[in-house]
PDB file of N, CA and C in Angstrom:
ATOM      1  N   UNK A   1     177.449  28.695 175.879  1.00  0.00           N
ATOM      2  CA  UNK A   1     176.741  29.490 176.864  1.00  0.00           C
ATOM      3  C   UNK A   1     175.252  29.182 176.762  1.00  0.00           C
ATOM      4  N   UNK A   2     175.257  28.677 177.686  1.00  0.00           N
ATOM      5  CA  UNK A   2     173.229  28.690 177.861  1.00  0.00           C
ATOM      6  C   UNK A   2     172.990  29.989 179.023  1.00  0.00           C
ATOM      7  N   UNK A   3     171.647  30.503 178.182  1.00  0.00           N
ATOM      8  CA  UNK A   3     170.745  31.006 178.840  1.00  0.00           C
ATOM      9  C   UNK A   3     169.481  31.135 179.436  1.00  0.00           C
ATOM     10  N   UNK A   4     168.986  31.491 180.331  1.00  0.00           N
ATOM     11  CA  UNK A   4     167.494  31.048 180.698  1.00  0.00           C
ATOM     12  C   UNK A   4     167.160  32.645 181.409  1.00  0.00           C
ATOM     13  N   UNK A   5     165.143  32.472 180.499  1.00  0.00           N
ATOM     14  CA  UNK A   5     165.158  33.978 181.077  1.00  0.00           C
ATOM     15  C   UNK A   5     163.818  33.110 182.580  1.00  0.00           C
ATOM     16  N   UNK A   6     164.085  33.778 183.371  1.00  0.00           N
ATOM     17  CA  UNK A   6     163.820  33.345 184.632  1.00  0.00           C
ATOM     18  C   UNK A   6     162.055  34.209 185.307  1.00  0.00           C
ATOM     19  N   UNK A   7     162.384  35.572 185.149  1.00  0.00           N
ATOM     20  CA  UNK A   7     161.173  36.380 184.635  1.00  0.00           C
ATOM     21  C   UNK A   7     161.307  37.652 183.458  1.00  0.00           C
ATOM     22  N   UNK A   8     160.015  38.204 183.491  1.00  0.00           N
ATOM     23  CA  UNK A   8     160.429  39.671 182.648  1.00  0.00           C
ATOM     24  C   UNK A   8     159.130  40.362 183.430  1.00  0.00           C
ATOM     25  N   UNK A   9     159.669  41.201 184.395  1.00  0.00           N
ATOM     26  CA  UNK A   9     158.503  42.040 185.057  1.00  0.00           C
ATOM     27  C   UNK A   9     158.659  43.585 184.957  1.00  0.00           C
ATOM     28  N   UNK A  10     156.914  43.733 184.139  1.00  0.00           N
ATOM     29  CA  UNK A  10     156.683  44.784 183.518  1.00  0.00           C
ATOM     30  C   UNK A  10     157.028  45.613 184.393  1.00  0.00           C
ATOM     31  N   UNK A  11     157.055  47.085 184.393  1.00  0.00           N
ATOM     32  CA  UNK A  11     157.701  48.547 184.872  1.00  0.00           C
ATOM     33  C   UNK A  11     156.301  49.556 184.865  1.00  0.00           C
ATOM     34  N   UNK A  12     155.683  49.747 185.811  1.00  0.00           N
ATOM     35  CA  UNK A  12     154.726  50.737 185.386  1.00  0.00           C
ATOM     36  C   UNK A  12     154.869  52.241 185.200  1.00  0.00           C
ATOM     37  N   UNK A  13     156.082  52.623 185.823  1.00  0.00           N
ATOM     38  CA  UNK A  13     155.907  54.100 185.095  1.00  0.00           C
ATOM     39  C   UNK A  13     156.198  54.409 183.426  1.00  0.00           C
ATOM     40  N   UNK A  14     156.638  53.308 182.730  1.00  0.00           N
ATOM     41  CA  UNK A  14     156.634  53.527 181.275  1.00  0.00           C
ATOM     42  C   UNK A  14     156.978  52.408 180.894  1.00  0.00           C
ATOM     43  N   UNK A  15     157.436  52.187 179.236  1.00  0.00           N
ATOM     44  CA  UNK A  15     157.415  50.948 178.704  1.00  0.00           C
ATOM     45  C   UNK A  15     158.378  50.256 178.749  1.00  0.00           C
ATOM     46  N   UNK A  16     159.130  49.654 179.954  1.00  0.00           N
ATOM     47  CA  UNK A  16     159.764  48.940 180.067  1.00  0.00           C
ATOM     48  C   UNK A  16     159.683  47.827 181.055  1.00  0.00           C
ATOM     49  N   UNK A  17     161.105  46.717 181.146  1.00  0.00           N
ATOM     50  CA  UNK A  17     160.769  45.592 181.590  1.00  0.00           C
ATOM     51  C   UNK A  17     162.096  45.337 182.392  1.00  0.00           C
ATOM     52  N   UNK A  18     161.568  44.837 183.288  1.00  0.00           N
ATOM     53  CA  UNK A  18     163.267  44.548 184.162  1.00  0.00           C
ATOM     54  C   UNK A  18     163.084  42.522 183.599  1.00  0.00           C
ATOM     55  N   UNK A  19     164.346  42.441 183.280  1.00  0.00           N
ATOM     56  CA  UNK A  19     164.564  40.451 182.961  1.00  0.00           C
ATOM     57  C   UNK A  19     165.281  40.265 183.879  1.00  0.00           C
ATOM     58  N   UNK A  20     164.940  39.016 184.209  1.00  0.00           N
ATOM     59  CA  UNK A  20     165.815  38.180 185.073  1.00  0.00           C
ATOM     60  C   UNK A  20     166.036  37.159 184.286  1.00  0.00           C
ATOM     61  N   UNK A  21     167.770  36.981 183.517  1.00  0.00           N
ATOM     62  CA  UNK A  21     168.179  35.792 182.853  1.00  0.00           C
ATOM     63  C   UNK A  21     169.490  34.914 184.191  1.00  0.00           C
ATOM     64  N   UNK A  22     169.818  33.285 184.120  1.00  0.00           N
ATOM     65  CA  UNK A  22     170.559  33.107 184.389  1.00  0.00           C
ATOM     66  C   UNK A  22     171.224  32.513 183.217  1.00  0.00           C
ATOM     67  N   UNK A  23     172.653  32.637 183.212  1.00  0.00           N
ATOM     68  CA  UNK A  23     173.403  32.494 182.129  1.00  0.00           C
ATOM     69  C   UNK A  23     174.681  31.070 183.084  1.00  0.00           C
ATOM     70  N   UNK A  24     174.474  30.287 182.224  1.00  0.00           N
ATOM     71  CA  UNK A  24     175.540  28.755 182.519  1.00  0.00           C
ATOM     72  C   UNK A  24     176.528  28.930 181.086  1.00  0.00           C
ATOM     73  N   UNK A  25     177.893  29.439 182.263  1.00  0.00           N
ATOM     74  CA  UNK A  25     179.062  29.443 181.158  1.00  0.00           C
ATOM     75  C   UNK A  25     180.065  29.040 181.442  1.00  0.00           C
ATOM     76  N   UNK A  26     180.527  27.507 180.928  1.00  0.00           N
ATOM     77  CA  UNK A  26     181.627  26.827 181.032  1.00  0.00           C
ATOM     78  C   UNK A  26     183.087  27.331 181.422  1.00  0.00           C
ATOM     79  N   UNK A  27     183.210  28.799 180.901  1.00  0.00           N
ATOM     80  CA  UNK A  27     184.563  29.585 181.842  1.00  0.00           C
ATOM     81  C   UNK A  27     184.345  30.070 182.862  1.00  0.00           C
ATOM     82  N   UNK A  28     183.566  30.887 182.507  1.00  0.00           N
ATOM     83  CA  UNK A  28     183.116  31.839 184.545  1.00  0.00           C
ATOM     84  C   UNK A  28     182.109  31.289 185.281  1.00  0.00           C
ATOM     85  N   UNK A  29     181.305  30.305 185.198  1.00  0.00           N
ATOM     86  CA  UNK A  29     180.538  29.650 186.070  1.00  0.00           C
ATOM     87  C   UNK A  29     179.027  30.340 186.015  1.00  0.00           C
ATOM     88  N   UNK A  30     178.265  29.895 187.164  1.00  0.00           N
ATOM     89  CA  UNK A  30     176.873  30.212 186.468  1.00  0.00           C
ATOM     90  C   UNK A  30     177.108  32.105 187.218  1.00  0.00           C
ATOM     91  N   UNK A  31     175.591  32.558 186.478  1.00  0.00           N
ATOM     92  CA  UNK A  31     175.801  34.246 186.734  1.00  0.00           C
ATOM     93  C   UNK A  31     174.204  34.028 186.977  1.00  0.00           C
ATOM     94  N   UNK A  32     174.242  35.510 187.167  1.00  0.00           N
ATOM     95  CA  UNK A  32     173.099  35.570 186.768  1.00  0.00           C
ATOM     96  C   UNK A  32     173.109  37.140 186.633  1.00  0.00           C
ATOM     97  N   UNK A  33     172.040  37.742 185.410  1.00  0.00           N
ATOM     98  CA  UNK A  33     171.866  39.703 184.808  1.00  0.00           C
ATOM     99  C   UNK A  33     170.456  39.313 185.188  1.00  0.00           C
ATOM    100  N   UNK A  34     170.792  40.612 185.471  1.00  0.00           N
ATOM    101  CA  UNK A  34     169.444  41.897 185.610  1.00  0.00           C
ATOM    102  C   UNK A  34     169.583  42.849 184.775  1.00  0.00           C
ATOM    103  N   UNK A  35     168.470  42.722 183.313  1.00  0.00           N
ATOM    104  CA  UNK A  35     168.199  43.649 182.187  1.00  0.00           C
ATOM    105  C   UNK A  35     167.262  44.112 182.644  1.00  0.00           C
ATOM    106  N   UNK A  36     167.496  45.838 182.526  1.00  0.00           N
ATOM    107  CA  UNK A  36     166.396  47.012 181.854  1.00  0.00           C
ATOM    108  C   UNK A  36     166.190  47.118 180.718  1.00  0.00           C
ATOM    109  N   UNK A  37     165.510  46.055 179.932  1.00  0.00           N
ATOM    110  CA  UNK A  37     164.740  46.521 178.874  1.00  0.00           C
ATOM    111  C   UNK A  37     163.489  47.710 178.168  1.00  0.00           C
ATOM    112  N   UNK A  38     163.807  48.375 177.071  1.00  0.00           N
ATOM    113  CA  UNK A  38     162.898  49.308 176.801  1.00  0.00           C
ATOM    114  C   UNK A  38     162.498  48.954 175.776  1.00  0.00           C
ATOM    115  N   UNK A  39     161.035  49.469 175.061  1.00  0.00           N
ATOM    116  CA  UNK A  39     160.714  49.379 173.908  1.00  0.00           C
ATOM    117  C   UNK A  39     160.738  50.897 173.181  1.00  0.00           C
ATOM    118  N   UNK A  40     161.423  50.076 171.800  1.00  0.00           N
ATOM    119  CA  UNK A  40     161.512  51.239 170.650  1.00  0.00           C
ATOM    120  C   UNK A  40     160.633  51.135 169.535  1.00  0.00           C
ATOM    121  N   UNK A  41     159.834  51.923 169.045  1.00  0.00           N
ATOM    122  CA  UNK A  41     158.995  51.860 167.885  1.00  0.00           C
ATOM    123  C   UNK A  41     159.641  51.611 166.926  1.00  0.00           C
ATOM    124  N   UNK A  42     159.634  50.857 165.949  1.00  0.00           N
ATOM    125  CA  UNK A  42     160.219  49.866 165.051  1.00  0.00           C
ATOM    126  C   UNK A  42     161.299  49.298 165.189  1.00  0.00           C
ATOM    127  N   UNK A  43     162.007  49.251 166.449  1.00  0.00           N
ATOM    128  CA  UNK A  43     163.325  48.977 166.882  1.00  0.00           C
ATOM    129  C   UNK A  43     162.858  47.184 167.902  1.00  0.00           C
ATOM    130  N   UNK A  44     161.659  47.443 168.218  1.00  0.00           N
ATOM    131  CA  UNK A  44     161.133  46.532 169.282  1.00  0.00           C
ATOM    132  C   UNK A  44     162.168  46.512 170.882  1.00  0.00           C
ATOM    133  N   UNK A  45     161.987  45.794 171.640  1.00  0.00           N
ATOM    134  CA  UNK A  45     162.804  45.498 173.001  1.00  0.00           C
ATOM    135  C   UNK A  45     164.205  45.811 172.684  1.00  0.00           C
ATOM    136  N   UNK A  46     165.013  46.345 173.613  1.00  0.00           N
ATOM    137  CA  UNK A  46     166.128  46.356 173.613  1.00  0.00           C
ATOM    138  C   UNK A  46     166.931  47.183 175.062  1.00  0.00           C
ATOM    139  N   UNK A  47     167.701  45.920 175.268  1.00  0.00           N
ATOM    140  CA  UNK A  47     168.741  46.372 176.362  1.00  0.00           C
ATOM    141  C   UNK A  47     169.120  48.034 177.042  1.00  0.00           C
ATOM    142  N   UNK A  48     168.697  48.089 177.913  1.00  0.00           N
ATOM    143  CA  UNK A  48     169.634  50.002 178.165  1.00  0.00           C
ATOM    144  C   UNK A  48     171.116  49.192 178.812  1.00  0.00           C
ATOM    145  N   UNK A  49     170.429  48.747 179.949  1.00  0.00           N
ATOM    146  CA  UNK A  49     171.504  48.821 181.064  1.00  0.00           C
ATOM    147  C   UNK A  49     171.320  47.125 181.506  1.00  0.00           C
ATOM    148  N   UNK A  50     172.520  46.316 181.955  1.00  0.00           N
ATOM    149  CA  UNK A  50     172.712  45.191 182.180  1.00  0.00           C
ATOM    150  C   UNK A  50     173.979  45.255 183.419  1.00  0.00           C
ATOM    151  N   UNK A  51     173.058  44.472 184.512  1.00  0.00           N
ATOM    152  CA  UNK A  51     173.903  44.064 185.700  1.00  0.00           C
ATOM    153  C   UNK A  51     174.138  42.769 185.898  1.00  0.00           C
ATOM    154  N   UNK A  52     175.534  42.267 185.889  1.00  0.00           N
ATOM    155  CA  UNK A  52     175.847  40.977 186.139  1.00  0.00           C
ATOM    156  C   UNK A  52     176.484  40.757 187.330  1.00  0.00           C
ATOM    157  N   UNK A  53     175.968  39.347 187.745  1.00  0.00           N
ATOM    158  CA  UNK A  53     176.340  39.454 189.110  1.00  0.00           C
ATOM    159  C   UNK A  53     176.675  37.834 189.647  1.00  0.00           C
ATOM    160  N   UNK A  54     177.549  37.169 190.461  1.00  0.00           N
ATOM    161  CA  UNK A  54     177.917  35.849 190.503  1.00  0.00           C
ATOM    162  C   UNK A  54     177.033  35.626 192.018  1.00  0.00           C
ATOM    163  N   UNK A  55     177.105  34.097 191.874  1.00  0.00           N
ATOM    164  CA  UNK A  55     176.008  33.668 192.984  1.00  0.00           C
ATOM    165  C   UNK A  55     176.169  34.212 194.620  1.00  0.00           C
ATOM    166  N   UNK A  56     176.894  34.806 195.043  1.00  0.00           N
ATOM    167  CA  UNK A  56     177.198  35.293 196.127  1.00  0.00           C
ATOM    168  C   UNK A  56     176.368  36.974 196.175  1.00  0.00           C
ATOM    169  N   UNK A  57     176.952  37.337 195.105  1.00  0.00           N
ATOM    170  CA  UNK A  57     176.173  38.568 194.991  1.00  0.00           C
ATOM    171  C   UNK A  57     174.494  38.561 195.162  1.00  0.00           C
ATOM    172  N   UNK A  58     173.943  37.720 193.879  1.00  0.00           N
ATOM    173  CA  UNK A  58     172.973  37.415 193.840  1.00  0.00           C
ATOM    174  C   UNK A  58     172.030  37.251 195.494  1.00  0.00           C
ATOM    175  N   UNK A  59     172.660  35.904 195.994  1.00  0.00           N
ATOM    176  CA  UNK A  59     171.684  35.707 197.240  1.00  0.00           C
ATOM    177  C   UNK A  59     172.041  37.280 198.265  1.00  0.00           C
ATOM    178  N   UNK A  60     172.936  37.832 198.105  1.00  0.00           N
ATOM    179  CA  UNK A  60     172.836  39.061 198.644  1.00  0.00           C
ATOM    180  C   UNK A  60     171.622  39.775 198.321  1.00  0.00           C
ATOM    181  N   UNK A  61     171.398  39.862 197.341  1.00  0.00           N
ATOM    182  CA  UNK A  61     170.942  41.465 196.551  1.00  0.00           C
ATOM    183  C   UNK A  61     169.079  40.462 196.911  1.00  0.00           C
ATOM    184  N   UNK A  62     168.988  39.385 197.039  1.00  0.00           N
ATOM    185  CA  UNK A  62     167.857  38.665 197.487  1.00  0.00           C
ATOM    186  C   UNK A  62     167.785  39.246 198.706  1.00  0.00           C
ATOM    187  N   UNK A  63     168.516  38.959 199.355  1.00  0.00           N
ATOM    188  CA  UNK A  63     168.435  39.103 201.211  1.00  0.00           C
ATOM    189  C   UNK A  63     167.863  40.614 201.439  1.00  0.00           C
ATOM    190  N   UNK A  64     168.587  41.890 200.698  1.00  0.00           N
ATOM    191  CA  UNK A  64     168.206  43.146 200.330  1.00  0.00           C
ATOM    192  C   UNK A  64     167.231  43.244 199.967  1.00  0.00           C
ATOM    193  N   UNK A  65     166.636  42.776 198.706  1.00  0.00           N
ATOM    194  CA  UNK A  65     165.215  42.974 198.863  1.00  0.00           C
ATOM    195  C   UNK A  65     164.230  42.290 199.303  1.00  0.00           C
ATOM    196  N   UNK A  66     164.372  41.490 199.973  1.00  0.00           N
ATOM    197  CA  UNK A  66     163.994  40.647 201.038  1.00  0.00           C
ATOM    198  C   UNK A  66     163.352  41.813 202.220  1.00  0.00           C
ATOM    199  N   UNK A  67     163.997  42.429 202.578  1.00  0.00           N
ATOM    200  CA  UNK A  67     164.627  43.223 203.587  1.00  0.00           C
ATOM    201  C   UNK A  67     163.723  44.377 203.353  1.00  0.00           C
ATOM    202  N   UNK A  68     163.920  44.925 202.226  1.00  0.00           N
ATOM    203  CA  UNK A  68     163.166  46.242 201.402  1.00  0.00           C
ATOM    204  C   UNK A  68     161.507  46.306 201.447  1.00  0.00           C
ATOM    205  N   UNK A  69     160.979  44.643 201.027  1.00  0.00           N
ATOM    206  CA  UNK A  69     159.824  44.187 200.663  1.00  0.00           C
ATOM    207  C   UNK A  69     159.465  44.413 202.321  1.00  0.00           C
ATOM    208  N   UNK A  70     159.875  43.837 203.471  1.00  0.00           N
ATOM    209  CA  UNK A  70     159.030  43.863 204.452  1.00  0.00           C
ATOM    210  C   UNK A  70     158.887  45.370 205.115  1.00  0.00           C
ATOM    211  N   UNK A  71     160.025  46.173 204.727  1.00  0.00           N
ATOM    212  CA  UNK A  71     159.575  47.612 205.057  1.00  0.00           C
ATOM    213  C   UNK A  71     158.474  48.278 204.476  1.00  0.00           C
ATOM    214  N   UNK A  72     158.211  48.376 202.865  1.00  0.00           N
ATOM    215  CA  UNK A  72     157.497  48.629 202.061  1.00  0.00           C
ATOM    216  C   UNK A  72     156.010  48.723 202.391  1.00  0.00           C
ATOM    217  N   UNK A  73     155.459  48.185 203.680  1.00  0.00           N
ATOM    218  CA  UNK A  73     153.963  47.908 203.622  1.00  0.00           C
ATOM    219  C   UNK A  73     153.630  47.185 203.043  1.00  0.00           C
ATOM    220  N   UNK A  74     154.376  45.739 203.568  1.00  0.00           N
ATOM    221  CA  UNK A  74     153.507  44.278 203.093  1.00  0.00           C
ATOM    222  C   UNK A  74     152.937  43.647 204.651  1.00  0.00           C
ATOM    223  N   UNK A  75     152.474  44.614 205.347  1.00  0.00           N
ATOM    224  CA  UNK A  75     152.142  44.217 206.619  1.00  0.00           C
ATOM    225  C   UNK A  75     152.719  44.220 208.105  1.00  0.00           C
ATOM    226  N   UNK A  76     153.981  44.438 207.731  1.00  0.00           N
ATOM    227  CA  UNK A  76     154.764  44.263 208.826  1.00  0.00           C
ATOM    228  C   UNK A  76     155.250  45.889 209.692  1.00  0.00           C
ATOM    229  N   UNK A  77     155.650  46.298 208.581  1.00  0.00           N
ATOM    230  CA  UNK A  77     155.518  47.943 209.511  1.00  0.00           C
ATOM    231  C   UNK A  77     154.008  48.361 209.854  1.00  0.00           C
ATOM    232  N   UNK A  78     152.992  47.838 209.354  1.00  0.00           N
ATOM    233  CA  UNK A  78     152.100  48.741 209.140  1.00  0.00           C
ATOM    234  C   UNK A  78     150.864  48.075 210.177  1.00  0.00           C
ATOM    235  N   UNK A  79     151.177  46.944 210.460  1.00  0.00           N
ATOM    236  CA  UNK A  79     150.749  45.722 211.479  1.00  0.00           C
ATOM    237  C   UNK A  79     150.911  46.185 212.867  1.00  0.00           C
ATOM    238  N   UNK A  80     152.286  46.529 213.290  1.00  0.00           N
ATOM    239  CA  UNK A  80     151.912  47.212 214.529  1.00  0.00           C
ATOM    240  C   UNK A  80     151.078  48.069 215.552  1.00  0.00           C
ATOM    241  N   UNK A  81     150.183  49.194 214.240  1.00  0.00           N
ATOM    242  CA  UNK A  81     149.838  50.075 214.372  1.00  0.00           C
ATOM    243  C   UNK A  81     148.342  49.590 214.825  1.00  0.00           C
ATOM    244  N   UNK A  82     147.872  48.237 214.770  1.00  0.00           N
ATOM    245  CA  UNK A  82     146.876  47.873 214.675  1.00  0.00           C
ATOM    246  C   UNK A  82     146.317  47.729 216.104  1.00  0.00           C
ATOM    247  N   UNK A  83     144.996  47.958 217.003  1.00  0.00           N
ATOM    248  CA  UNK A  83     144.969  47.865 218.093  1.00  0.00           C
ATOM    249  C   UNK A  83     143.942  46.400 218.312  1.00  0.00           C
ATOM    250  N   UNK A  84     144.699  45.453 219.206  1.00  0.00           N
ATOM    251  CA  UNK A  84     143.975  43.810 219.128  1.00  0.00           C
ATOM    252  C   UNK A  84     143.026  44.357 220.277  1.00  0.00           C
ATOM    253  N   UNK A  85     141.871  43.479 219.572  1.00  0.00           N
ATOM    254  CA  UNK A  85     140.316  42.765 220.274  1.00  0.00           C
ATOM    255  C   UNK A  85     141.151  42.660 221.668  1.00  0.00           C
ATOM    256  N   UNK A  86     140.358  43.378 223.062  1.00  0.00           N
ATOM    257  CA  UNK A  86     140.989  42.672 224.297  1.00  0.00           C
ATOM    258  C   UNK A  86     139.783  40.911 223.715  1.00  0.00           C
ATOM    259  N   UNK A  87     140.545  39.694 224.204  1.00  0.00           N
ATOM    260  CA  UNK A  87     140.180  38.359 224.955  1.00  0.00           C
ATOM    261  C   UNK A  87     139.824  38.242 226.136  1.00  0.00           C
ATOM    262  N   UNK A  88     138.597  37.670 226.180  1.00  0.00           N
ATOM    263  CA  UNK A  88     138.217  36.997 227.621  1.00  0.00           C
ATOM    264  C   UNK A  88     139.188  35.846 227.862  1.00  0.00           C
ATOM    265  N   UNK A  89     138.924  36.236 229.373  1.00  0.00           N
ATOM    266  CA  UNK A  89     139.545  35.149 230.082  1.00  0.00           C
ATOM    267  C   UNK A  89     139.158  33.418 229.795  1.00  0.00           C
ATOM    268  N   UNK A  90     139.888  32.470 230.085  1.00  0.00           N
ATOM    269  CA  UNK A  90     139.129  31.279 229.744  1.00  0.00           C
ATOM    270  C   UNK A  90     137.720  30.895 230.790  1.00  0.00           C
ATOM    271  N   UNK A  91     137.544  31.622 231.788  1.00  0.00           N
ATOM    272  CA  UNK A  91     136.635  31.623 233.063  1.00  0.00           C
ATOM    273  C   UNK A  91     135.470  32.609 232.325  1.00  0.00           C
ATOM    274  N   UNK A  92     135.855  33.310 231.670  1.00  0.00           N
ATOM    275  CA  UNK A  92     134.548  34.868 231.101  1.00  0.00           C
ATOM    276  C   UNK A  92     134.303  33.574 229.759  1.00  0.00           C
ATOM    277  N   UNK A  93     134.897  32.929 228.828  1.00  0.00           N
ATOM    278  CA  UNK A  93     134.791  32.623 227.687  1.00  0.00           C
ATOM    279  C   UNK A  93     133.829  31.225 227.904  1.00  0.00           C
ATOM    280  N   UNK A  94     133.782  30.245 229.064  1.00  0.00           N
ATOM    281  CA  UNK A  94     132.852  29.368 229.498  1.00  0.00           C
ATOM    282  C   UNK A  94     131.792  29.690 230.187  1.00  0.00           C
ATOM    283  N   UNK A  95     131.622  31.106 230.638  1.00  0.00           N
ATOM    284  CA  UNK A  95     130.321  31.520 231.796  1.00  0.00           C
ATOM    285  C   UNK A  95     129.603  32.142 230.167  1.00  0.00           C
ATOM    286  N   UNK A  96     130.007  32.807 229.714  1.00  0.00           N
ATOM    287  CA  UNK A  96     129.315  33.376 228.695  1.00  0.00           C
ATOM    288  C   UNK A  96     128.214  32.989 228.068  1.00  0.00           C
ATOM    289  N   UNK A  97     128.333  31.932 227.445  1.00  0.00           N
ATOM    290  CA  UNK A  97     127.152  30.287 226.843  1.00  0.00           C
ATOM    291  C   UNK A  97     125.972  30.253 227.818  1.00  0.00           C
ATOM    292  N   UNK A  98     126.735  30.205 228.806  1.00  0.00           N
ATOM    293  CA  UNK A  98     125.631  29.709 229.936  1.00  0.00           C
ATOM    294  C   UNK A  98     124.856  30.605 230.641  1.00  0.00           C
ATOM    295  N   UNK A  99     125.271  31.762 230.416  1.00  0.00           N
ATOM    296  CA  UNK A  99     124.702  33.325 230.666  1.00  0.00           C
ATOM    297  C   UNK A  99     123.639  33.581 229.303  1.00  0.00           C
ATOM    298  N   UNK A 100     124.126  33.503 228.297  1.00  0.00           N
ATOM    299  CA  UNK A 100     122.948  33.553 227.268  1.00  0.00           C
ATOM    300  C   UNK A 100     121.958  32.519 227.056  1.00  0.00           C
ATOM    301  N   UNK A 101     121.720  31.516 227.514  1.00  0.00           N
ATOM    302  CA  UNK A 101     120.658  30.133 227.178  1.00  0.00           C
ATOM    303  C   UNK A 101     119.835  30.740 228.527  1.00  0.00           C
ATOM    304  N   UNK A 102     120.021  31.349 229.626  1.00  0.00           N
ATOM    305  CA  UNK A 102     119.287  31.609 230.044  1.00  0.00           C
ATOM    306  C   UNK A 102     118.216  32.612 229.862  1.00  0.00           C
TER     307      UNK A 102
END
Protein backbone atom coordinates (compact mmCIF):
# COMPACT_ATOMS: atom_id res chain seq x y z
CA UNK A 1 0.00 0.00 0.00
CA UNK A 2 1.35 3.37 -0.88
CA UNK A 3 0.28 6.47 0.43
CA UNK A 4 0.42 10.11 -0.44
CA UNK A 5 -0.73 12.99 1.71
CA UNK A 6 -2.03 15.40 -1.00
CA UNK A 7 -2.88 18.43 1.51
CA UNK A 8 -3.41 19.05 5.34
CA UNK A 9 -5.67 22.20 5.68
CA UNK A 10 -5.69 23.85 8.92
CA UNK A 11 -9.40 24.24 10.67
CA UNK A 12 -9.90 27.58 12.25
CA UNK A 13 -12.37 27.12 14.79
CA UNK A 14 -9.86 24.91 16.85
CA UNK A 15 -6.88 22.69 16.59
CA UNK A 16 -7.45 20.65 13.96
CA UNK A 17 -6.69 19.61 10.37
CA UNK A 18 -8.71 18.10 7.61
CA UNK A 19 -5.85 15.61 5.27
CA UNK A 20 -6.26 14.79 2.05
CA UNK A 21 -4.30 11.32 1.53
CA UNK A 22 -4.55 9.18 -1.72
CA UNK A 23 -3.90 5.63 -0.96
CA UNK A 24 -2.64 3.06 -4.20
CA UNK A 25 -3.69 -0.48 -3.16
CA UNK A 26 -3.00 -3.40 -5.27
CA UNK A 27 -6.53 -5.16 -4.09
CA UNK A 28 -9.10 -2.35 -4.09
CA UNK A 29 -7.59 0.08 -6.45
CA UNK A 30 -6.67 3.65 -5.91
CA UNK A 31 -8.98 5.58 -3.01
CA UNK A 32 -8.72 8.31 -1.78
CA UNK A 33 -9.61 9.56 2.71
CA UNK A 34 -10.52 12.52 4.04
CA UNK A 35 -8.94 12.72 7.75
CA UNK A 36 -10.13 14.94 10.64
CA UNK A 37 -7.21 15.20 12.45
CA UNK A 38 -6.91 16.68 16.08
CA UNK A 39 -4.19 17.57 18.30
CA UNK A 40 -3.63 16.02 21.77
CA UNK A 41 -1.21 17.38 24.34
CA UNK A 42 1.38 14.78 24.64
CA UNK A 43 -0.53 12.48 22.43
CA UNK A 44 0.43 14.84 19.26
CA UNK A 45 -1.98 14.52 15.83
CA UNK A 46 -4.32 11.93 15.70
CA UNK A 47 -7.19 10.62 13.60
CA UNK A 48 -11.05 11.26 14.96
CA UNK A 49 -12.93 10.42 11.95
CA UNK A 50 -11.82 8.98 8.41
CA UNK A 51 -13.85 8.99 5.10
CA UNK A 52 -12.96 6.75 2.33
CA UNK A 53 -14.08 7.10 -0.83
CA UNK A 54 -13.32 5.43 -4.58
CA UNK A 55 -12.70 7.62 -7.65
CA UNK A 56 -16.26 8.08 -8.68
CA UNK A 57 -17.21 9.27 -5.40
CA UNK A 58 -14.39 11.48 -5.14
CA UNK A 59 -14.92 13.56 -8.54
CA UNK A 60 -18.46 13.76 -7.13
CA UNK A 61 -17.88 15.19 -3.76
CA UNK A 62 -15.38 17.73 -6.12
CA UNK A 63 -18.29 18.71 -8.36
CA UNK A 64 -20.23 19.44 -4.77
CA UNK A 65 -17.93 21.55 -3.60
CA UNK A 66 -17.31 22.97 -6.63
CA UNK A 67 -20.86 23.91 -6.51
CA UNK A 68 -20.79 25.05 -2.68
CA UNK A 69 -17.60 27.35 -3.34
CA UNK A 70 -19.48 29.42 -6.03
CA UNK A 71 -22.51 29.95 -3.73
CA UNK A 72 -20.37 30.92 -0.76
CA UNK A 73 -19.43 34.54 -1.96
CA UNK A 74 -16.56 33.98 -4.23
CA UNK A 75 -18.21 36.52 -6.49
CA UNK A 76 -20.75 35.00 -8.21
CA UNK A 77 -23.87 35.36 -6.04
CA UNK A 78 -22.71 38.47 -4.84
CA UNK A 79 -21.70 39.93 -8.49
CA UNK A 80 -25.10 40.35 -9.56
CA UNK A 81 -25.97 42.77 -7.13
CA UNK A 82 -23.51 45.08 -8.63
CA UNK A 83 -24.89 48.09 -10.73
CA UNK A 84 -22.52 48.51 -14.29
CA UNK A 85 -21.05 52.02 -15.44
CA UNK A 86 -23.85 52.91 -18.28
CA UNK A 87 -21.15 52.97 -21.80
CA UNK A 88 -21.16 55.45 -24.38
CA UNK A 89 -22.10 54.79 -27.52
CA UNK A 90 -19.22 54.21 -30.10
CA UNK A 91 -20.52 57.78 -31.80
CA UNK A 92 -20.48 59.62 -27.88
CA UNK A 93 -16.95 57.63 -27.27
CA UNK A 94 -15.20 59.37 -30.67
CA UNK A 95 -16.99 62.98 -30.36
CA UNK A 96 -15.78 63.11 -26.81
CA UNK A 97 -11.70 63.70 -27.61
CA UNK A 98 -12.67 66.12 -29.95
CA UNK A 99 -15.08 68.00 -27.68
CA UNK A 100 -12.31 68.35 -25.05
CA UNK A 101 -9.09 69.65 -27.26
CA UNK A 102 -11.30 72.28 -27.95
Amino acid sequence: MLETIIASIPQAQDDSVLEVALIHDGATGPRVELRSLSWGTGLGWYRRQTLTMDGATARDLIRSLSQAHRRMGNGAEFGRKVIPFPRPSASQALAEPQAMQR
